[in-house]
N, C-alpha and C. Protein backbone atom coordinates (compact mmCIF):
# COMPACT_ATOMS: atom_id res chain seq x y z
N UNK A 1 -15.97 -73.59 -33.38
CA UNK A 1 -15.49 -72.47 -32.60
C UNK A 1 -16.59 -71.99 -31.66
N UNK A 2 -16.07 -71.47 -30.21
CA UNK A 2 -17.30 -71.25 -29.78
C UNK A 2 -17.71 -69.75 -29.77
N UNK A 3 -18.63 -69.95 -29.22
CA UNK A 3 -19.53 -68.55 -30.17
C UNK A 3 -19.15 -67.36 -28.68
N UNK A 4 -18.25 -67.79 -27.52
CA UNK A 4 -17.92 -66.66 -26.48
C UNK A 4 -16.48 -66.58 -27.02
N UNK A 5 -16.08 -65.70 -27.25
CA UNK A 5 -14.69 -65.09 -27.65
C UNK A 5 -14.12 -64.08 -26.58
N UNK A 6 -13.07 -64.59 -26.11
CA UNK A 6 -12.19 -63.44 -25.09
C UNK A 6 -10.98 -63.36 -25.45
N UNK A 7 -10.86 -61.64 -24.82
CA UNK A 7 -9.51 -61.43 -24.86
C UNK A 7 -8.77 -62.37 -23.99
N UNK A 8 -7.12 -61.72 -24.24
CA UNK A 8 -5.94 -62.70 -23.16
C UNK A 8 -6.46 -61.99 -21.97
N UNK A 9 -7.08 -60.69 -21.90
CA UNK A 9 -6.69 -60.25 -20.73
C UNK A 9 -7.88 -60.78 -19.88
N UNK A 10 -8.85 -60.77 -20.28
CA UNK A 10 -10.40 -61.20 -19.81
C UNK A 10 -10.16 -62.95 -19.43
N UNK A 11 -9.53 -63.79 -20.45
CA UNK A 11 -8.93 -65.13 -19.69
C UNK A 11 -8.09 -65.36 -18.66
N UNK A 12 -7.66 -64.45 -18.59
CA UNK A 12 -6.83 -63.81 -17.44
C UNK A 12 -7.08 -63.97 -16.51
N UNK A 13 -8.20 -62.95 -16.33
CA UNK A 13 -8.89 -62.94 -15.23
C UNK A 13 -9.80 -64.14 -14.67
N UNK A 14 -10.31 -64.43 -15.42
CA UNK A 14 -10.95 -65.50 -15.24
C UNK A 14 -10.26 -67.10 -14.81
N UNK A 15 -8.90 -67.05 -15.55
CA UNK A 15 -8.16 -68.28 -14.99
C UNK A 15 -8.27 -67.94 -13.19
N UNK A 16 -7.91 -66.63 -12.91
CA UNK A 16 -7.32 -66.55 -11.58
C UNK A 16 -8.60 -66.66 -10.71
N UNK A 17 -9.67 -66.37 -11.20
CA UNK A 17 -10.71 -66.53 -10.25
C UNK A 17 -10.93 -68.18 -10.29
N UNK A 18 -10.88 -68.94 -11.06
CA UNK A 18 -10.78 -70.28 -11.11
C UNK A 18 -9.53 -70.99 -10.34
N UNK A 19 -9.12 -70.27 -9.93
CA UNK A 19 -7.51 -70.38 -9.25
C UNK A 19 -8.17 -71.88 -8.13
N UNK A 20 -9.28 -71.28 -7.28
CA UNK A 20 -9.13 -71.47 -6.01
C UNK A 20 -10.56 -72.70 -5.98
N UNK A 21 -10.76 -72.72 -7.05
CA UNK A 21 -12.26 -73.38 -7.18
C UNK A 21 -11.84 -75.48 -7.35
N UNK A 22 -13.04 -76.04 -7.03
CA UNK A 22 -12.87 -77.55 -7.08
C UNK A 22 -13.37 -77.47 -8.07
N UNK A 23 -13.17 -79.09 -8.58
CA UNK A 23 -13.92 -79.40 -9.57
C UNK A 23 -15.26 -79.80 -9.11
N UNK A 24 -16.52 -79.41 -10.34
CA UNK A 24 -17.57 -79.84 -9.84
C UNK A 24 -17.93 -80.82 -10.91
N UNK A 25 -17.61 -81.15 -11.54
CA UNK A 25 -17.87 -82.09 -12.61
C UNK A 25 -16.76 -83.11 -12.74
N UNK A 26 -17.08 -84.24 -13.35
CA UNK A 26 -15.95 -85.32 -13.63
C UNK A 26 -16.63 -86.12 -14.65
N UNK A 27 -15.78 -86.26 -14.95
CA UNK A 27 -15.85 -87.30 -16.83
C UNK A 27 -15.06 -88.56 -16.46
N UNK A 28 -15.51 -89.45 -16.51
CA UNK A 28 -14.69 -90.74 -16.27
C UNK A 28 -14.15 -91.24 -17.79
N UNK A 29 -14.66 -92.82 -17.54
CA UNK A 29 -14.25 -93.56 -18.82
C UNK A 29 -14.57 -93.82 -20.03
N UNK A 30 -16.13 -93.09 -19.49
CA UNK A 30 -17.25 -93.12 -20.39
C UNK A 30 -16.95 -91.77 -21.32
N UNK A 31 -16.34 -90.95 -20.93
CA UNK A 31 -16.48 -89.60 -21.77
C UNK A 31 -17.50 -89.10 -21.83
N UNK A 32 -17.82 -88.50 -22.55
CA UNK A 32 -18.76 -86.92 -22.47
C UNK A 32 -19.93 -87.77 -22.88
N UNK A 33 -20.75 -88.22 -22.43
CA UNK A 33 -21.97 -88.48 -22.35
C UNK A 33 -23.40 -87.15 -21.95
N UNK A 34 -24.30 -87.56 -22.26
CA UNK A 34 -25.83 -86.72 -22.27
C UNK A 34 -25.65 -86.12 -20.40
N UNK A 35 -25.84 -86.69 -19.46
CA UNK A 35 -25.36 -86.74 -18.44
C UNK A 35 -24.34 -85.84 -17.97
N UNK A 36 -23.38 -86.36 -18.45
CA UNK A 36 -22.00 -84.75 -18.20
C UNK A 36 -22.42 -83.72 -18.70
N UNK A 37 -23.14 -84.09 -20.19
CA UNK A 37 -23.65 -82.64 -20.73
C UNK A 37 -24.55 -81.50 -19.93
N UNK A 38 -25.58 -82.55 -19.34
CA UNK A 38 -26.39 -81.82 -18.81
C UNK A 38 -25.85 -81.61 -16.95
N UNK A 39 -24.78 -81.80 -16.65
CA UNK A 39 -24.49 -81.95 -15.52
C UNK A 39 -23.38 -80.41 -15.45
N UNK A 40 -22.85 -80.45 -16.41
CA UNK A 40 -22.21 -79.32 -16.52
C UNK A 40 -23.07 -77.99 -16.87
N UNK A 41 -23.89 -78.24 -17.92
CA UNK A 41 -24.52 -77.27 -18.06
C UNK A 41 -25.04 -76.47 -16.82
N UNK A 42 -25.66 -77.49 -15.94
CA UNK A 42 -26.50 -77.39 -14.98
C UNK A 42 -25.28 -76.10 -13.85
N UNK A 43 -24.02 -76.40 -13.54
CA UNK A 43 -23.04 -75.95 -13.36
C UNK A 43 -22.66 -74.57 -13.81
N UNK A 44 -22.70 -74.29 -15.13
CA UNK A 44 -22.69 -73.12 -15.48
C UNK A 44 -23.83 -71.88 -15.04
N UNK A 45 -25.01 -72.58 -15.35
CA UNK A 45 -25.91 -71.65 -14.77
C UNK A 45 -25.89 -71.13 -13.70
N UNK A 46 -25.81 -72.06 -12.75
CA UNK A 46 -25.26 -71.62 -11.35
C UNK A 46 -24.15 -70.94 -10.82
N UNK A 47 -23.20 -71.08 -11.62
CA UNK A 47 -21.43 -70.78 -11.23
C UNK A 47 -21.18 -69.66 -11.99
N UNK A 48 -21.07 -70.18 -13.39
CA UNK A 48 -20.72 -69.49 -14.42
C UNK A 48 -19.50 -69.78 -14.75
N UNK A 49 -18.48 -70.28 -13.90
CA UNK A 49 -17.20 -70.45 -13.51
C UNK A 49 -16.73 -72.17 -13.13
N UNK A 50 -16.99 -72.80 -13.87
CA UNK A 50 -16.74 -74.54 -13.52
C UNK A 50 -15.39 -74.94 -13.53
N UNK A 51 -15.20 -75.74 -12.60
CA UNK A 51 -14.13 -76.51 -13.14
C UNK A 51 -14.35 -78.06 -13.39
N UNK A 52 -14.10 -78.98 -14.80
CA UNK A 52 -13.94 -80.17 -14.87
C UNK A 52 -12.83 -80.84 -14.75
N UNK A 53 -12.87 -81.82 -14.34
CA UNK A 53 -11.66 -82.89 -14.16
C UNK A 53 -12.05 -84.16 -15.21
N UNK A 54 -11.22 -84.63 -15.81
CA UNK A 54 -11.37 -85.65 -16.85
C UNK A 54 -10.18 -86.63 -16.54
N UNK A 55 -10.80 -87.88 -16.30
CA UNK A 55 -9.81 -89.19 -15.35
C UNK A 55 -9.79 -90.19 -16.89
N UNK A 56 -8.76 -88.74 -18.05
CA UNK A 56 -8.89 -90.03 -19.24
C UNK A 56 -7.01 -89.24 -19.20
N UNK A 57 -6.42 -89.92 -19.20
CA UNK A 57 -4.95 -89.94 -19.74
C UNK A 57 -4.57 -88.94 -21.21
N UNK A 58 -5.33 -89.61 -22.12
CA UNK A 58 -4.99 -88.79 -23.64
C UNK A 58 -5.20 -87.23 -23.49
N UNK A 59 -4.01 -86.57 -23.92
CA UNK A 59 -4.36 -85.52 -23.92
C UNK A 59 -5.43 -84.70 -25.22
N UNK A 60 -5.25 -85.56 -26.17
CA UNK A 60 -5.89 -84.85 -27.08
C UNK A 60 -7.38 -85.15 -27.22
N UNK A 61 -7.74 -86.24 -26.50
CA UNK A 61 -8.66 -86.36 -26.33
C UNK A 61 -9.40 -85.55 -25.34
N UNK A 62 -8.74 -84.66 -23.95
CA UNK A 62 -9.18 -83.93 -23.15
C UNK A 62 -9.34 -82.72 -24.18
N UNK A 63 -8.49 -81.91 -25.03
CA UNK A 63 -9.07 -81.40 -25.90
C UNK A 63 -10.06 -81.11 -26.84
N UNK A 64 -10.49 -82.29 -27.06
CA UNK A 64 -11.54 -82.42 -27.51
C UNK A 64 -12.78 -81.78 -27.14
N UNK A 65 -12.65 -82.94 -26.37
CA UNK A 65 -13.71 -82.72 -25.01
C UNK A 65 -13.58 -81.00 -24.35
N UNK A 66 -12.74 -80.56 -24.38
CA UNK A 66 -12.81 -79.00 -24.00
C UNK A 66 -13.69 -78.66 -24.83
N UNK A 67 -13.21 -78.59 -26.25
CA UNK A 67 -13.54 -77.63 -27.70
C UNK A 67 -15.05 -77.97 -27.59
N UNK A 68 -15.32 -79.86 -27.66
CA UNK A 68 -16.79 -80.33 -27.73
C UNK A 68 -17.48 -79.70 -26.73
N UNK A 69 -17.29 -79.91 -25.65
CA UNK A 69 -18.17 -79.10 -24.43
C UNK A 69 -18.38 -77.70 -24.58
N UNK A 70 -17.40 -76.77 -25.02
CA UNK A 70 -17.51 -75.14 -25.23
C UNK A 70 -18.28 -75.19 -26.32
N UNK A 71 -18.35 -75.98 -26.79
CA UNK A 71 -19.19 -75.49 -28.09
C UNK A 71 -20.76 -75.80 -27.77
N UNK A 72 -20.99 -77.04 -27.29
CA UNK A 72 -22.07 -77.87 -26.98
C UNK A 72 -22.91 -76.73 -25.90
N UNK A 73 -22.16 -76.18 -24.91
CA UNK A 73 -22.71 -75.56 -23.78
C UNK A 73 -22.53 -74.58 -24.14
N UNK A 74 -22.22 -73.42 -25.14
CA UNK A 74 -22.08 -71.88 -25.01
C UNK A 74 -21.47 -71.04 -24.97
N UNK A 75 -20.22 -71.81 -24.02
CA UNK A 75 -19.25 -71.79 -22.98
C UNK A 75 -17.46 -71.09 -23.53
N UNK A 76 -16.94 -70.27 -22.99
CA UNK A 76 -15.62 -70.01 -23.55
C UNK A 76 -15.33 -71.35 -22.81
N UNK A 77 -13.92 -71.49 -23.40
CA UNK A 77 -13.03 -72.43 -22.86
C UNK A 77 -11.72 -71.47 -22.27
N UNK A 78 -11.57 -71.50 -20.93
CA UNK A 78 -10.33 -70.76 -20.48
C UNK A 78 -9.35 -71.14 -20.69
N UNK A 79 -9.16 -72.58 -19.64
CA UNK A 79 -7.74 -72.81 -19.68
C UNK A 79 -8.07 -74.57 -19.80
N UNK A 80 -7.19 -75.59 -20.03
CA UNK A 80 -6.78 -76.72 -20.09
C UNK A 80 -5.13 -76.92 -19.82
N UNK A 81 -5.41 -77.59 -18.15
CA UNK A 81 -4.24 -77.26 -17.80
C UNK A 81 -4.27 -78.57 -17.11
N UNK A 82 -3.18 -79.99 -17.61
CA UNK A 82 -3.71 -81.17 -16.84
C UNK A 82 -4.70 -82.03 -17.04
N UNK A 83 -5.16 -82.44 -16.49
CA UNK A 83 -6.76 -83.39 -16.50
C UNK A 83 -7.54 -82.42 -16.19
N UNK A 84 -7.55 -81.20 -15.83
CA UNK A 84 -8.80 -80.19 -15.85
C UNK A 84 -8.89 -79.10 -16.41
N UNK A 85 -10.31 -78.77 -16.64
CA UNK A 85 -10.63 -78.07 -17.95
C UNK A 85 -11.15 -77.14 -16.99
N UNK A 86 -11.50 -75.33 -17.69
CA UNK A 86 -12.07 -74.08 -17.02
C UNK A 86 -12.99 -73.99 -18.24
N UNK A 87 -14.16 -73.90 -17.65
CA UNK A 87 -15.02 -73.22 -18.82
C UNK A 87 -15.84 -72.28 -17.86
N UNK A 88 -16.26 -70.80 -18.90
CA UNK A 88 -17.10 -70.14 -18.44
C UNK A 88 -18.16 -69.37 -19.49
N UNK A 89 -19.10 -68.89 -18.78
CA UNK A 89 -20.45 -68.59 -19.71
C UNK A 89 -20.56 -67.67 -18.47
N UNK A 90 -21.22 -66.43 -18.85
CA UNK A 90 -21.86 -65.58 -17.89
C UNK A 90 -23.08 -66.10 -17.70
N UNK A 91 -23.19 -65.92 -16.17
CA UNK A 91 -25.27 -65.93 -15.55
C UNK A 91 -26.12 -65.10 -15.80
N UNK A 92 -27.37 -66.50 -16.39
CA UNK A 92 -28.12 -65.96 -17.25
C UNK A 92 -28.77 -64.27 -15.87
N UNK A 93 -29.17 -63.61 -16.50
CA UNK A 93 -30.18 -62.57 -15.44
C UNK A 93 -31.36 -63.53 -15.12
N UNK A 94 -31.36 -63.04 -13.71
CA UNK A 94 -32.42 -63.92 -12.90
C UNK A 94 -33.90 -63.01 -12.98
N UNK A 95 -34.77 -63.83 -12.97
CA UNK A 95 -36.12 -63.06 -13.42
C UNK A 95 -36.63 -63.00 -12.20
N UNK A 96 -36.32 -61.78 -11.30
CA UNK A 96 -37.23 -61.26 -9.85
C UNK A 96 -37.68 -60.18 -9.98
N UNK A 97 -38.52 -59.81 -9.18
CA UNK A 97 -39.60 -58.69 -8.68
C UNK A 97 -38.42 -57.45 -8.73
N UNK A 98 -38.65 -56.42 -9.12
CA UNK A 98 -37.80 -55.34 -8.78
C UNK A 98 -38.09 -54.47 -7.57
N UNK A 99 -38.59 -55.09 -6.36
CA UNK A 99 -38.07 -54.90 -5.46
C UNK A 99 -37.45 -55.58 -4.39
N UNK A 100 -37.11 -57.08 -5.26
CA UNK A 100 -36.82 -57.98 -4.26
C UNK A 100 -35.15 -57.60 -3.25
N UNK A 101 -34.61 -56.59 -3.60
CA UNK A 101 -33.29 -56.41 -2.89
C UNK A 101 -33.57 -55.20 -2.48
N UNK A 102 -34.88 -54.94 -1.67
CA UNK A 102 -35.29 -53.56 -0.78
C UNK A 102 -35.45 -54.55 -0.24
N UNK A 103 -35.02 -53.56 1.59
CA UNK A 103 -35.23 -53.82 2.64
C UNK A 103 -36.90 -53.69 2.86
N UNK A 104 -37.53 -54.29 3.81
CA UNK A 104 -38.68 -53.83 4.67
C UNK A 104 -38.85 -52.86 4.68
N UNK A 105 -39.90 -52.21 4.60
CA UNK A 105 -40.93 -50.43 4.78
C UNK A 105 -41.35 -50.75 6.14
N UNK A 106 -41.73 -49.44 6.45
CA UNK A 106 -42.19 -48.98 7.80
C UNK A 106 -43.01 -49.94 8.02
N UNK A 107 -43.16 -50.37 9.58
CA UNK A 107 -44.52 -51.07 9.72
C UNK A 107 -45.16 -50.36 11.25
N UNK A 108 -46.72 -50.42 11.32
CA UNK A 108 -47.01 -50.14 12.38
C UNK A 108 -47.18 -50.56 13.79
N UNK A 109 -46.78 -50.16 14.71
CA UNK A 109 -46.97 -51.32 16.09
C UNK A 109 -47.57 -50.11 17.19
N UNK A 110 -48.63 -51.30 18.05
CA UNK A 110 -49.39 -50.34 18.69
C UNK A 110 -48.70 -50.57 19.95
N UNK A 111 -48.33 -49.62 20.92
CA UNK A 111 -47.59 -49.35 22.22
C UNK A 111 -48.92 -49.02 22.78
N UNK A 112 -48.67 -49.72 24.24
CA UNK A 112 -49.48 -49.42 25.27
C UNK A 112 -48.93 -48.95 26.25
N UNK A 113 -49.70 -47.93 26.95
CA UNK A 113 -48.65 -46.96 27.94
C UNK A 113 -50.07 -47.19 29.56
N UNK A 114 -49.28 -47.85 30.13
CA UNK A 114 -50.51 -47.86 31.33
C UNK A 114 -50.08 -46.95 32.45
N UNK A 115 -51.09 -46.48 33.15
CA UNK A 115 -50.96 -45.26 33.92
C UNK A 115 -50.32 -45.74 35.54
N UNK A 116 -49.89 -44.63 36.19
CA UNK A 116 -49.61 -45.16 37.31
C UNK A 116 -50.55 -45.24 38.50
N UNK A 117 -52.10 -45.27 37.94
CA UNK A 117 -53.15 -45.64 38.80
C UNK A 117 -53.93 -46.93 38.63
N UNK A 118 -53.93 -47.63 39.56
CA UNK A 118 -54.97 -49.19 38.81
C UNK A 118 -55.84 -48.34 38.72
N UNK A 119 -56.71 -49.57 37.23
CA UNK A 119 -58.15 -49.46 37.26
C UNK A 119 -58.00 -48.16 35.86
N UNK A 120 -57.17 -47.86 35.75
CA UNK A 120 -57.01 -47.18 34.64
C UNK A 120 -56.67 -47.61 32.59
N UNK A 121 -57.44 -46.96 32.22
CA UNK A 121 -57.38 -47.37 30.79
C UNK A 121 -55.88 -47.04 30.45
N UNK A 122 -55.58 -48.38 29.72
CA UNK A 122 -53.89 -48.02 29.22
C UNK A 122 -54.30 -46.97 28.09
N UNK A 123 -52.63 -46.47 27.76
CA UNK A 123 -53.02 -45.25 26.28
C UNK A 123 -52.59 -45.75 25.68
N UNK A 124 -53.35 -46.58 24.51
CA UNK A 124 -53.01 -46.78 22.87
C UNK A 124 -52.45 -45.90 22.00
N UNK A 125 -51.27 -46.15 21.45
CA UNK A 125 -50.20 -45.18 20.89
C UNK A 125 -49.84 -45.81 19.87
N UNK A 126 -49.93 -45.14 18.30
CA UNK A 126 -49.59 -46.18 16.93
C UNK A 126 -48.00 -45.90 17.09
N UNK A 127 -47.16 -46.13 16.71
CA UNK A 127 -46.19 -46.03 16.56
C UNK A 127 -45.28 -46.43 14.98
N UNK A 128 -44.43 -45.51 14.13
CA UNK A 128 -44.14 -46.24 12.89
C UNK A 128 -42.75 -46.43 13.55
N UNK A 129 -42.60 -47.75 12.90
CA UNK A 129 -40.90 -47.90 12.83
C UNK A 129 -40.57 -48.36 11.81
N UNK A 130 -39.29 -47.78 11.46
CA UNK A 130 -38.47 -48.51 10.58
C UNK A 130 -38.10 -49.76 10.57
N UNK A 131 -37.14 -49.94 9.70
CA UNK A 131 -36.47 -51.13 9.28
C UNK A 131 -35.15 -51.19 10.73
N UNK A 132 -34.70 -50.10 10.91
CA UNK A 132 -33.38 -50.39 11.22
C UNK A 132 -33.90 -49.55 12.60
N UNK A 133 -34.94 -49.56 13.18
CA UNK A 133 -35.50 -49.52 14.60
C UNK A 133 -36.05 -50.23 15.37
N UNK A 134 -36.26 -50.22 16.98
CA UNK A 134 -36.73 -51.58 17.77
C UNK A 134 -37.86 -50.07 18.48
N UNK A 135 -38.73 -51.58 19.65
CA UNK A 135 -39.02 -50.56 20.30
C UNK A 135 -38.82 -50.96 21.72
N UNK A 136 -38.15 -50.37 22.75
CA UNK A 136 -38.12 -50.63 24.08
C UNK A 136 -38.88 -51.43 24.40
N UNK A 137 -38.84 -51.99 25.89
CA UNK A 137 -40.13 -52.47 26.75
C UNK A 137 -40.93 -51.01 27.43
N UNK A 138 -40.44 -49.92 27.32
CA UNK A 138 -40.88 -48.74 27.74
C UNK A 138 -41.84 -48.05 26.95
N UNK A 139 -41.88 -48.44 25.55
CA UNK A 139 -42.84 -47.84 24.41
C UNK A 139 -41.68 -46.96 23.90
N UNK A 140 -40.54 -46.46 24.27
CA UNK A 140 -39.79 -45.96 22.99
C UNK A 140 -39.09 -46.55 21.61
N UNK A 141 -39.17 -45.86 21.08
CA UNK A 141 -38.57 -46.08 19.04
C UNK A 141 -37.15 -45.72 19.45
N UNK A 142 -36.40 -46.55 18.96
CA UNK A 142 -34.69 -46.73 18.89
C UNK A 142 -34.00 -47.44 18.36
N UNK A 143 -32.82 -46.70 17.47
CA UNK A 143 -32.44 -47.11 16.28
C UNK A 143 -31.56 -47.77 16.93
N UNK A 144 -31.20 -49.28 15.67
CA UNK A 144 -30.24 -49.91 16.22
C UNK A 144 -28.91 -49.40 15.96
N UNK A 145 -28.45 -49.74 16.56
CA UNK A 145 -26.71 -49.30 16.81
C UNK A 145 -25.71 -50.13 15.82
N UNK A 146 -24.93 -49.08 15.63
CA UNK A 146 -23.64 -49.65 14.62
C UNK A 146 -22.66 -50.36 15.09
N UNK A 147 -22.73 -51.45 13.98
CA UNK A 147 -21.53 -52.44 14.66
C UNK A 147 -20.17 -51.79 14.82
N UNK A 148 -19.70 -52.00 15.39
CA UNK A 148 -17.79 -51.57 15.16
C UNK A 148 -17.36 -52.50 14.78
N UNK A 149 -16.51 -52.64 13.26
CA UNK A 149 -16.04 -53.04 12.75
C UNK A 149 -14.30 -53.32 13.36
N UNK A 150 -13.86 -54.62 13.48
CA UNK A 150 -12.46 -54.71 13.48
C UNK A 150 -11.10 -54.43 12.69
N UNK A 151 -10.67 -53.39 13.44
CA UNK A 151 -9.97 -52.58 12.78
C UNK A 151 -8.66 -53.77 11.84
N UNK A 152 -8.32 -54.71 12.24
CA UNK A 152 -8.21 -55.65 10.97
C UNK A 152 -8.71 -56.35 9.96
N UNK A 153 -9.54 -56.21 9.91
CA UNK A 153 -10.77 -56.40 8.95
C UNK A 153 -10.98 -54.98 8.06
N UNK A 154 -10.52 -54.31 8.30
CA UNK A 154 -11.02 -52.65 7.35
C UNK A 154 -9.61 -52.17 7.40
N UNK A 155 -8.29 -52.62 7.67
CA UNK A 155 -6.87 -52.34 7.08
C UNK A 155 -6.79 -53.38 5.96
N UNK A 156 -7.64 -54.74 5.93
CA UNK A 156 -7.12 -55.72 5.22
C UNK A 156 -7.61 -55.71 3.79
């Protein structure tokens, strides 16, 4: 038995998100070999959400092979529907920096402002900008502008 247990309603969901997905795995004649094992696995981590296809006729043997694989990999078994199998495992948490999904901090840029006399020292000016600011060819700070969104795209 495998050790992820779901409700109907949670398979549910999960069949339908599998609705629309290819298969990324295939089992030929050989059956579940080290190879598929680790080929699927490899699949889950990434997806979480696989679909296999198995090009063996017996059905009870695709069963098998469901139950063997869910068990082998972690994995609930959703659905077996056909020659293809749904298995899912949640993604593992990814080990990043906790600030890797902040934007950019201020940075400094030096503007030069030259006079309207030759022969004159330009004026060095620090300037901070943001993330979501530019700066002219004039030396001004200006925020960028909001997209407008298509109004079918934000009814849909």
């Amino acid at each position: 038995m495998p050790s992820i247990t779901l409700t109907p309603a949670q398979r549910k969901v999960h069949r339908a998100e599998a609705h629309h997905l290819d298969p990324v795995v295939h089992i030929g004649n050989d059956g579940l070999t080290p190879a598929v094992r680790k080929e699927a696995d490899a699949a889950l981590k990434a997806h979480g959400l696989i679909k296999i296809r198995v090009l063996n006729d017996d059905r009870a043997a695709r069963e098998a092979m469901l139950a063997e694989l869910s068990e082998a990999l972690d994995a609930a078994p959703i659905q077996h529907i056909g020659k293809l199998l749904v298995l899912w495992r949640p993604l593992p948490e990814k080990a990043r920096p906790a600030d890797e999904d902040r934007k950019p901090g201020p940075r400094e840029v030096k503007v030069l402002k030259f006079g309207k006399r030759p022969g004159q020292k330009p004026e060095v000016k620090v300037v901070k900008v943001l993330g979501n600011q530019r700066i002219t060819p004039g030396g001004q700070v200006k925020r960028a502008k909001v997209r407008k969104k298509s109004v079918k795209k934000t009814a849909g």
